[in-house]
C-alpha atoms as a PDB file:
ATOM      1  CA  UNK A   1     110.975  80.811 140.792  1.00  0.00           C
ATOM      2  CA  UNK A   2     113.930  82.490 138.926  1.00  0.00           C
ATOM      3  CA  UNK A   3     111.915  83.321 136.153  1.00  0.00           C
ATOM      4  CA  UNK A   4     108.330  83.630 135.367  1.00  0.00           C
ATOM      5  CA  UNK A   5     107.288  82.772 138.868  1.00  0.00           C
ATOM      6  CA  UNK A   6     109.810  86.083 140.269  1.00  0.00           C
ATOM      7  CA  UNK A   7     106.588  87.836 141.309  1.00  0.00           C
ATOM      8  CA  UNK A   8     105.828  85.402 143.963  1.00  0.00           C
ATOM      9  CA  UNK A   9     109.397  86.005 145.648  1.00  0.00           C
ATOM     10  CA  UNK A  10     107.833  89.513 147.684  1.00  0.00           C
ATOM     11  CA  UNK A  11     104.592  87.450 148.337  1.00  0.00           C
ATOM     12  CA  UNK A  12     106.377  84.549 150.163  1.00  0.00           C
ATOM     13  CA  UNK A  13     108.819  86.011 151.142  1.00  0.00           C
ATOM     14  CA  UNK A  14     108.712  89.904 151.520  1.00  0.00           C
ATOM     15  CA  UNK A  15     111.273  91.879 152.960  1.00  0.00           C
ATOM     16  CA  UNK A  16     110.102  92.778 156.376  1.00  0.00           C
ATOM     17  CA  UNK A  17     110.881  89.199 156.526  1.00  0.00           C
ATOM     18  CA  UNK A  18     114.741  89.571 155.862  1.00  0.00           C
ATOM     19  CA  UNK A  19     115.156  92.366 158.485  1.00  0.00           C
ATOM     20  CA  UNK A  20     116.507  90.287 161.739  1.00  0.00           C
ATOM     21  CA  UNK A  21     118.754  88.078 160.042  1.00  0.00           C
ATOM     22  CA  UNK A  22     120.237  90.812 158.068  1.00  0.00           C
ATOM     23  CA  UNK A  23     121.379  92.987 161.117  1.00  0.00           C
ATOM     24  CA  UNK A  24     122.794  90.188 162.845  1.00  0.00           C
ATOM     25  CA  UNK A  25     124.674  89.337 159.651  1.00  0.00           C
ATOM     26  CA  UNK A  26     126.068  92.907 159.510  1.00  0.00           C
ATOM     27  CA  UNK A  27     126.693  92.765 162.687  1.00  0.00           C
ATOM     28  CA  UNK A  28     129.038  89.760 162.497  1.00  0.00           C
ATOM     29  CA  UNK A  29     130.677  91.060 159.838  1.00  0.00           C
ATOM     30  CA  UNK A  30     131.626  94.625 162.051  1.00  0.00           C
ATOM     31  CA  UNK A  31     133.090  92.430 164.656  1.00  0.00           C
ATOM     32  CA  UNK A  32     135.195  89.733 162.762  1.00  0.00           C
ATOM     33  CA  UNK A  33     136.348  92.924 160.677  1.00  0.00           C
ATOM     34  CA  UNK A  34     139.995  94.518 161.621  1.00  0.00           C
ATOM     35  CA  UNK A  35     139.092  97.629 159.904  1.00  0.00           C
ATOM     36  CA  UNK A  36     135.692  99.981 159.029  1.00  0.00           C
ATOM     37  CA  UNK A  37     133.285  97.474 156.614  1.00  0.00           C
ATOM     38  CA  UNK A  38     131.757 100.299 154.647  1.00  0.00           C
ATOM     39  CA  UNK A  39     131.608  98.756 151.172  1.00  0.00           C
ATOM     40  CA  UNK A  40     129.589  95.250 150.868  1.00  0.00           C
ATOM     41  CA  UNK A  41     129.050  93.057 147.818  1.00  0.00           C
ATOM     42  CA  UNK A  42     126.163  90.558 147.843  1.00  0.00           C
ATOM     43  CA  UNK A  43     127.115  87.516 145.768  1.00  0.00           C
ATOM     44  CA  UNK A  44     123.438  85.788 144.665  1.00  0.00           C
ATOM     45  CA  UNK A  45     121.669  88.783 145.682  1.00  0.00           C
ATOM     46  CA  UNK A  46     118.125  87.462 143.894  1.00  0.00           C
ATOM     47  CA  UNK A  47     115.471  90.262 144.328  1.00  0.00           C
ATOM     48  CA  UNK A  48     117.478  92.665 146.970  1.00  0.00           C
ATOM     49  CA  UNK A  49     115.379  91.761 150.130  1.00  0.00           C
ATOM     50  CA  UNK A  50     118.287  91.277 152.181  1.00  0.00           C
ATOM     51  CA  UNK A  51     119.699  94.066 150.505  1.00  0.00           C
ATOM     52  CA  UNK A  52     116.846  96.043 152.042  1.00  0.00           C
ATOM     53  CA  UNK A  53     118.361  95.819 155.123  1.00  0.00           C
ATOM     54  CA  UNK A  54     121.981  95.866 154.511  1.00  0.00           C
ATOM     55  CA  UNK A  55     121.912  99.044 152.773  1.00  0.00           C
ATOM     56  CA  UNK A  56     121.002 100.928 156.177  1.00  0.00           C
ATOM     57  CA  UNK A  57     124.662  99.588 157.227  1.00  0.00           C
ATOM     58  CA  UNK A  58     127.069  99.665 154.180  1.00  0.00           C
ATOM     59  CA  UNK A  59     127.177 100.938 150.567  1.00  0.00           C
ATOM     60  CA  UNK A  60     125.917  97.513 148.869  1.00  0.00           C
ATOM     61  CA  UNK A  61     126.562  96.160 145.482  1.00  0.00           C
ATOM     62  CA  UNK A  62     124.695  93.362 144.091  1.00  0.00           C
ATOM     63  CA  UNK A  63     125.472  89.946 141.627  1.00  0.00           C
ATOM     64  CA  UNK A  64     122.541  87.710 140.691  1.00  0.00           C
ATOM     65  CA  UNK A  65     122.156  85.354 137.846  1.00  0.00           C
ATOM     66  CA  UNK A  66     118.428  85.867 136.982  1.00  0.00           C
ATOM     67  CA  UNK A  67     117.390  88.983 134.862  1.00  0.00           C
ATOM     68  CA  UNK A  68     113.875  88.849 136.741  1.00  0.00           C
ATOM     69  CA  UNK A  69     114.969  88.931 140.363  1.00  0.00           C
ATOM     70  CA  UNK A  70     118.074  91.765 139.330  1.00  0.00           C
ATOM     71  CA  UNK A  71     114.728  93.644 137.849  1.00  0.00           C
ATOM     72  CA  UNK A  72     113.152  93.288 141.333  1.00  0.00           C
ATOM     73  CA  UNK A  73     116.335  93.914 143.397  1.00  0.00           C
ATOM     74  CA  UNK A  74     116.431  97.122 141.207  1.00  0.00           C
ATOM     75  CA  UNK A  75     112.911  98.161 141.579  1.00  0.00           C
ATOM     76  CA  UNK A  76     112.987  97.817 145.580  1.00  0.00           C
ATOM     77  CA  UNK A  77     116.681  98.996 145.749  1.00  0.00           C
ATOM     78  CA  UNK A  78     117.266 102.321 143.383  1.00  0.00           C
ATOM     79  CA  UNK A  79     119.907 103.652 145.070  1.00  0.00           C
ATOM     80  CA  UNK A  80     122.053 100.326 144.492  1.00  0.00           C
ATOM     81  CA  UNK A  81     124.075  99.062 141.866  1.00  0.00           C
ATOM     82  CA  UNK A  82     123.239  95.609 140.231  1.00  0.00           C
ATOM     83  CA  UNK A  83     125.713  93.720 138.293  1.00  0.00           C
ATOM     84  CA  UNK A  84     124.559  90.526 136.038  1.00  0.00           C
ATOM     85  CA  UNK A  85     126.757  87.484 136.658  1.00  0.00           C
ATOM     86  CA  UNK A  86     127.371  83.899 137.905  1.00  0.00           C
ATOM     87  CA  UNK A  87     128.646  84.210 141.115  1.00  0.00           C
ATOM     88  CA  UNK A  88     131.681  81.332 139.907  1.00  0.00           C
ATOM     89  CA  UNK A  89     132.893  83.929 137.503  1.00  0.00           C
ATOM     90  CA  UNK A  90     131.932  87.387 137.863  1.00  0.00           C
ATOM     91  CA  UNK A  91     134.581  90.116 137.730  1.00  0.00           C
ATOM     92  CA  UNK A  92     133.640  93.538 138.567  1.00  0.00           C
ATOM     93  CA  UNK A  93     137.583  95.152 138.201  1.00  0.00           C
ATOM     94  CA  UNK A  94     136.610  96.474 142.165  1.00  0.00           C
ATOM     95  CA  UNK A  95     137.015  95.434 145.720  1.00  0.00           C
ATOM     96  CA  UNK A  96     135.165  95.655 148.613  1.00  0.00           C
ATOM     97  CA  UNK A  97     135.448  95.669 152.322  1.00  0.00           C
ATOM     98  CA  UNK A  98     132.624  92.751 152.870  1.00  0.00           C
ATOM     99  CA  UNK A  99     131.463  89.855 150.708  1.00  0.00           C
ATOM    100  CA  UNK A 100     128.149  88.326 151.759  1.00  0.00           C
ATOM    101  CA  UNK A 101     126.760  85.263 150.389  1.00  0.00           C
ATOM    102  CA  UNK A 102     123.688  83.994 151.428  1.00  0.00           C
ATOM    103  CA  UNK A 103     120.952  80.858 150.164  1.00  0.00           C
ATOM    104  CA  UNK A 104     121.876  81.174 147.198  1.00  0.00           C
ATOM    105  CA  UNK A 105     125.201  79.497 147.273  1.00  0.00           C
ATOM    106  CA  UNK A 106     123.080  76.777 148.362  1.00  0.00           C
ATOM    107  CA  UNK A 107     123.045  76.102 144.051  1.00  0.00           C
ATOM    108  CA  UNK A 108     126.514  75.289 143.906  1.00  0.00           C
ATOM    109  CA  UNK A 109     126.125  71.295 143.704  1.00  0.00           C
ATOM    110  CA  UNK A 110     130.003  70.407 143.406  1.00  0.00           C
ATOM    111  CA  UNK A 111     133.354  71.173 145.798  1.00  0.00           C
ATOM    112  CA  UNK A 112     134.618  72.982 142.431  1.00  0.00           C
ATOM    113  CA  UNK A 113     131.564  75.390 142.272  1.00  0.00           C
ATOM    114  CA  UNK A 114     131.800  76.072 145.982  1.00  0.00           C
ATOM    115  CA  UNK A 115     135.833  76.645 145.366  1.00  0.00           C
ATOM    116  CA  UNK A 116     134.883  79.194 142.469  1.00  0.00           C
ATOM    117  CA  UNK A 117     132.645  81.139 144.498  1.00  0.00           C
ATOM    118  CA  UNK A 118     134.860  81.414 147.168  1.00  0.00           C
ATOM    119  CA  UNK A 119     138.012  82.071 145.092  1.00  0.00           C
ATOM    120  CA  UNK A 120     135.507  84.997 143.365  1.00  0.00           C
ATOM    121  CA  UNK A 121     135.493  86.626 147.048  1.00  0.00           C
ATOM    122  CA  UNK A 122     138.867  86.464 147.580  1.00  0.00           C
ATOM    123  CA  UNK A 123     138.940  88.225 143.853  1.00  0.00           C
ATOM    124  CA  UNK A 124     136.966  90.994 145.413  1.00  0.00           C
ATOM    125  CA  UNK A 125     137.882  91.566 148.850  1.00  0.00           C
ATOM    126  CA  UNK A 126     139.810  94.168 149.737  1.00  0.00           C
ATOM    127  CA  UNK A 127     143.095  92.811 152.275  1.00  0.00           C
ATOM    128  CA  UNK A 128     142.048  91.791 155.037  1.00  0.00           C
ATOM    129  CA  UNK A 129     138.061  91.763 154.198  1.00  0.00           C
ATOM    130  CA  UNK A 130     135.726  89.575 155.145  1.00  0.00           C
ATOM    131  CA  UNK A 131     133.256  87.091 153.530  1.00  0.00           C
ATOM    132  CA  UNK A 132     130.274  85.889 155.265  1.00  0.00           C
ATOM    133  CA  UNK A 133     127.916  83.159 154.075  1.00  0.00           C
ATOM    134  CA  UNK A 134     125.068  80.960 155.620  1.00  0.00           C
ATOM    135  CA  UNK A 135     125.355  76.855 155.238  1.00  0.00           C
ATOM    136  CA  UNK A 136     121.769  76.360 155.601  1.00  0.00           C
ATOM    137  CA  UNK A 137     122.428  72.516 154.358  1.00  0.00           C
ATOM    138  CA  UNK A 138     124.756  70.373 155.312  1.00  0.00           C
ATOM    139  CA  UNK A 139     125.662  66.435 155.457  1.00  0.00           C
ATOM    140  CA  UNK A 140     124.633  66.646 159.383  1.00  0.00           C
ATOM    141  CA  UNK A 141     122.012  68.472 159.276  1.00  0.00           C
ATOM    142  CA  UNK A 142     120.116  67.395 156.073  1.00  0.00           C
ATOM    143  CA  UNK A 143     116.440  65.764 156.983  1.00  0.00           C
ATOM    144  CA  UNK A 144     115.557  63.364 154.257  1.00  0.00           C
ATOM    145  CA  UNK A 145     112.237  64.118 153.205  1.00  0.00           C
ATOM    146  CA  UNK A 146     111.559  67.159 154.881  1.00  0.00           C
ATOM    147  CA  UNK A 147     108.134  69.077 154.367  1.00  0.00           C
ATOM    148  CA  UNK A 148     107.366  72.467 154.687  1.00  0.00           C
ATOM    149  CA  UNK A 149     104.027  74.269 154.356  1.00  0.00           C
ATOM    150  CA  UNK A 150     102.862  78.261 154.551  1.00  0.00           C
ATOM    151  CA  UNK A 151     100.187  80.458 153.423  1.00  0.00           C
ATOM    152  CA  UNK A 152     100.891  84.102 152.159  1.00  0.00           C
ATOM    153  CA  UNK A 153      98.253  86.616 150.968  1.00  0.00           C
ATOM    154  CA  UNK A 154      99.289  90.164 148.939  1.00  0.00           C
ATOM    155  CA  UNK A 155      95.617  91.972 147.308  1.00  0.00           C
ATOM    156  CA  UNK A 156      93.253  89.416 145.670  1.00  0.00           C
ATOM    157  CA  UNK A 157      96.525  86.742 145.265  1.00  0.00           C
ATOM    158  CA  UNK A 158      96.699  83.985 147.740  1.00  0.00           C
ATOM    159  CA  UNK A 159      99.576  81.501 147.760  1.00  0.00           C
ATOM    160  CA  UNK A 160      99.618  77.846 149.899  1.00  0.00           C
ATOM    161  CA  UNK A 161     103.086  76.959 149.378  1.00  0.00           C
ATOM    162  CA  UNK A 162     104.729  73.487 149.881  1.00  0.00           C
ATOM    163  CA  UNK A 163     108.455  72.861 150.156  1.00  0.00           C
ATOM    164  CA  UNK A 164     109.915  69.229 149.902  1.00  0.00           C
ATOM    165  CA  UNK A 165     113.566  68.213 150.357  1.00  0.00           C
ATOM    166  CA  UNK A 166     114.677  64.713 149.394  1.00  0.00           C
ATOM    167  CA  UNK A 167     118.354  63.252 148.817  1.00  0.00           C
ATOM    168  CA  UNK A 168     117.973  60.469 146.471  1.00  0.00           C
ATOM    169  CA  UNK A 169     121.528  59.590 146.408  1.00  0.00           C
ATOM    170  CA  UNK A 170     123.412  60.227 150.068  1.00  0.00           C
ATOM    171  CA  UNK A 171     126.948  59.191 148.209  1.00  0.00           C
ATOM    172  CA  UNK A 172     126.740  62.335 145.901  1.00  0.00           C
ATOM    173  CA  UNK A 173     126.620  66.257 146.468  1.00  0.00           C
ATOM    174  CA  UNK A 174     123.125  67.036 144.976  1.00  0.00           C
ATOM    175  CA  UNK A 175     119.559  67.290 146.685  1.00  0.00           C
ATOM    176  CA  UNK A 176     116.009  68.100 144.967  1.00  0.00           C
ATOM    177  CA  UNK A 177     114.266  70.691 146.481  1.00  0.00           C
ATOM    178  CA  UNK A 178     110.694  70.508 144.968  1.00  0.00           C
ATOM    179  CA  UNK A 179     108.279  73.877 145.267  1.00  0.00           C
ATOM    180  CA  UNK A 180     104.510  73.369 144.953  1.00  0.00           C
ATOM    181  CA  UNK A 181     102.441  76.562 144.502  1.00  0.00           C
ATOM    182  CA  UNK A 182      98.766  76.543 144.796  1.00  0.00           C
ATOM    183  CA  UNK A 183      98.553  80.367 143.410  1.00  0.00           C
ATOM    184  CA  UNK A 184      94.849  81.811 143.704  1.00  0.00           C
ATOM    185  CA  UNK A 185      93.500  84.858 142.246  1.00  0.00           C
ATOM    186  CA  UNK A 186      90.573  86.281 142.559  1.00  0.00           C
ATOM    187  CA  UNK A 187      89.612  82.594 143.551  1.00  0.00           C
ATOM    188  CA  UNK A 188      90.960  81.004 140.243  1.00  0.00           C
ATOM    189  CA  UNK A 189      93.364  78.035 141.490  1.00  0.00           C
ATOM    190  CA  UNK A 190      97.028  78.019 139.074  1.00  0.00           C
ATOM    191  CA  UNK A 191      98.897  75.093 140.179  1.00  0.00           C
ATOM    192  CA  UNK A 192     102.854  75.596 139.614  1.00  0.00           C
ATOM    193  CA  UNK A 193     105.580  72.899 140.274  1.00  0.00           C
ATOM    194  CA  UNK A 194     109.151  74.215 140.138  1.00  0.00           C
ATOM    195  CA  UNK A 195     112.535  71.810 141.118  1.00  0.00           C
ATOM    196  CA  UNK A 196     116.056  72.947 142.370  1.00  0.00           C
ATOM    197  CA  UNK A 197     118.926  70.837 142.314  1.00  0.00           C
ATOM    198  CA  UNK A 198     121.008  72.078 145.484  1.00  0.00           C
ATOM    199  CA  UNK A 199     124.592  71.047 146.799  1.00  0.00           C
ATOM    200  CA  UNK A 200     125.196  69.247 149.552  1.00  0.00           C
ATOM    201  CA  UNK A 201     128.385  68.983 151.810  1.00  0.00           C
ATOM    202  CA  UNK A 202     129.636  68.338 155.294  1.00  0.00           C
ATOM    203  CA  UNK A 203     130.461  71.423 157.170  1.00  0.00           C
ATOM    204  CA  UNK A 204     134.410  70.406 157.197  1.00  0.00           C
ATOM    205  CA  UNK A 205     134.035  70.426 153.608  1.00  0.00           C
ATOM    206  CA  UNK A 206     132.666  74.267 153.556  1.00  0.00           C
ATOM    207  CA  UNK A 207     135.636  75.284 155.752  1.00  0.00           C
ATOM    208  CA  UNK A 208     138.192  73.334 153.938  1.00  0.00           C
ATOM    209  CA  UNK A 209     137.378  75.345 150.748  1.00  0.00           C
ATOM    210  CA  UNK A 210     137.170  78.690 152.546  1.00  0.00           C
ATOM    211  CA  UNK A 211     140.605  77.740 153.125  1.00  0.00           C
ATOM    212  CA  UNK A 212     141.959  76.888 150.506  1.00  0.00           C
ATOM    213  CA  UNK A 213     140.431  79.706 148.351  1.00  0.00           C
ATOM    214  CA  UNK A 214     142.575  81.738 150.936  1.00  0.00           C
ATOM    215  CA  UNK A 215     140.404  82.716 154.507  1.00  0.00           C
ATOM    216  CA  UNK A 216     141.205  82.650 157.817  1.00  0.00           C
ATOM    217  CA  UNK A 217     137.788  80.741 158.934  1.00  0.00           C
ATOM    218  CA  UNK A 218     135.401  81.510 161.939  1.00  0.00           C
ATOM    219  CA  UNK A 219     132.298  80.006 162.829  1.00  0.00           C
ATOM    220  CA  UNK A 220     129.017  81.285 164.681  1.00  0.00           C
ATOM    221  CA  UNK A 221     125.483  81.013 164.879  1.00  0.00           C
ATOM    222  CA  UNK A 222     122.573  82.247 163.745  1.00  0.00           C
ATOM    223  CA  UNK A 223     119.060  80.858 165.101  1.00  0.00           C
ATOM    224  CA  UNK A 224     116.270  81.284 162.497  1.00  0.00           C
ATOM    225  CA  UNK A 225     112.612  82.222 163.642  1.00  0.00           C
ATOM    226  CA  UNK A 226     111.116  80.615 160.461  1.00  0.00           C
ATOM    227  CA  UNK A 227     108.506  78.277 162.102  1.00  0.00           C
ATOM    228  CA  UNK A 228     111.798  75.765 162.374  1.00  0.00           C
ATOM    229  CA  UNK A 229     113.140  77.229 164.821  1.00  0.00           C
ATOM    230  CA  UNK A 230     116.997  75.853 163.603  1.00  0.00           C
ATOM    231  CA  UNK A 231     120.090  76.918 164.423  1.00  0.00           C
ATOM    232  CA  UNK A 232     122.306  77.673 161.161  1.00  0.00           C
ATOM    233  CA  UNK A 233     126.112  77.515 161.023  1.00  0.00           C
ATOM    234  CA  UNK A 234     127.726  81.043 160.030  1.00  0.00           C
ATOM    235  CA  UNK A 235     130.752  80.969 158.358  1.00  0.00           C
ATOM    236  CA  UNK A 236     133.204  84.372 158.387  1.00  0.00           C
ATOM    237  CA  UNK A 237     136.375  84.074 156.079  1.00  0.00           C
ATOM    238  CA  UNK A 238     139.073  86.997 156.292  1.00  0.00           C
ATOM    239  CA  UNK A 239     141.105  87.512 153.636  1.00  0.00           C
ATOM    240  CA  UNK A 240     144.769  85.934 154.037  1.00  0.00           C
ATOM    241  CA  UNK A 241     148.105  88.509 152.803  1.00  0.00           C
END
């Protein structure tokens, strides 16, 4: 998906998509700030479709790990700046008034990568900023086995793709996420299997590291409208003095 399979990421998931999420993200991050949240970095930005969005709000700056989705981030975003990095360890010598983080902190499979990304926002944040991210996973929420299926269509390409979530050791951080895409164009069927390994921790455990790194943690909501129709825990750290 990171790689040669990038050009399905606007096909499955385009950025009209992105829109509703994204304002009520920067709205949350307006009203858990004490001062004006004009600069934002995106930690794990992948191909900018949330970035789409945000830009409208704040001046955005972008991290992702995969040359193929920075070269789509680029492509939809111009006006942005994109930074290659591992969101553990990037250093960018600037600070920001806003750190996002969103799914794709989901690939941090220990406590110490989760710790690394966090201390990395406290690295950029301006005093007093704010970090948001999304725990789309956790211990009590996890479904073992869980299935999803879509259909998206862009031109002559049609994609039926199949999402499968399994935990095949609960005592560990680490679940498989396995993609299935039935890719036809032009009627010719391409059959593509890609698997994730993706962390997995209770949601004390994801505020205990937020403070630790150094936040002041607050928790909200955010309801998806993704055929699931779940409710995801939002996490808001402000940077400690």
């Amino acid at each position: 998906m990171y790689g040669d399979l990038a050009w399905l990421w606007p096909i499955i998931s385009p950025p009209a998509e992105h829109v509703r999420e994204n304002e009520e993200f920067a709205r949350m991050l307006r009203e858990c700030s004490t001062e004006p949240v004009r600069t934002l970095l995106h930690l794990g930005c992948g191909g900018g479709h949330d970035d789409f969005t945000l830009k409208r709000h704040f001046q955005v700056a972008g991290v992702d790990i995969s040359p193929a989705m920075l070269e789509m981030a680029k492509q939809l975003n111009p006006e942005l700046e994109y930074y290659p990095g591992d969101m553990r360890t990037v250093r960018l010598e600037k600070t920001f008034d806003a750190v996002i983080i969103g799914d794709s902190i989901g690939y941090m499979v220990t406590r110490e990568d989760l710790l690394a990304v966090f201390q990395m926002a406290v690295v950029h944040l301006k005093p007093g900023g704010v970090l948001l991210t999304l725990t789309e996973e956790t211990t009590e929420s996890f479904q073992q086995n869980k299935t999803l299926c879509s259909t998206h269509f862009k031109g002559d390409v049609e994609v039926a793709f199949v999402e499968n979530y399994y935990d095949a050791n609960p005592c560990d951080t680490v679940y498989e996420a396995t993609l299935l895409f039935l890719i036809r164009r032009g009627g010719q069927l391409t059959i593509e299997i890609d698997r994730h390994q993706l962390g997995l921790f209770s949601l004390n455990a994801w505020r205990e590291l937020l403070r630790e790194a150094g936040f002041g943690v607050e928790q909200r909501e955010f309801r998806a409208s993704d055929g699931e129709e779940r409710v995801y825990p939002v996490l808001l750290g402000t940077k400690l003095a």
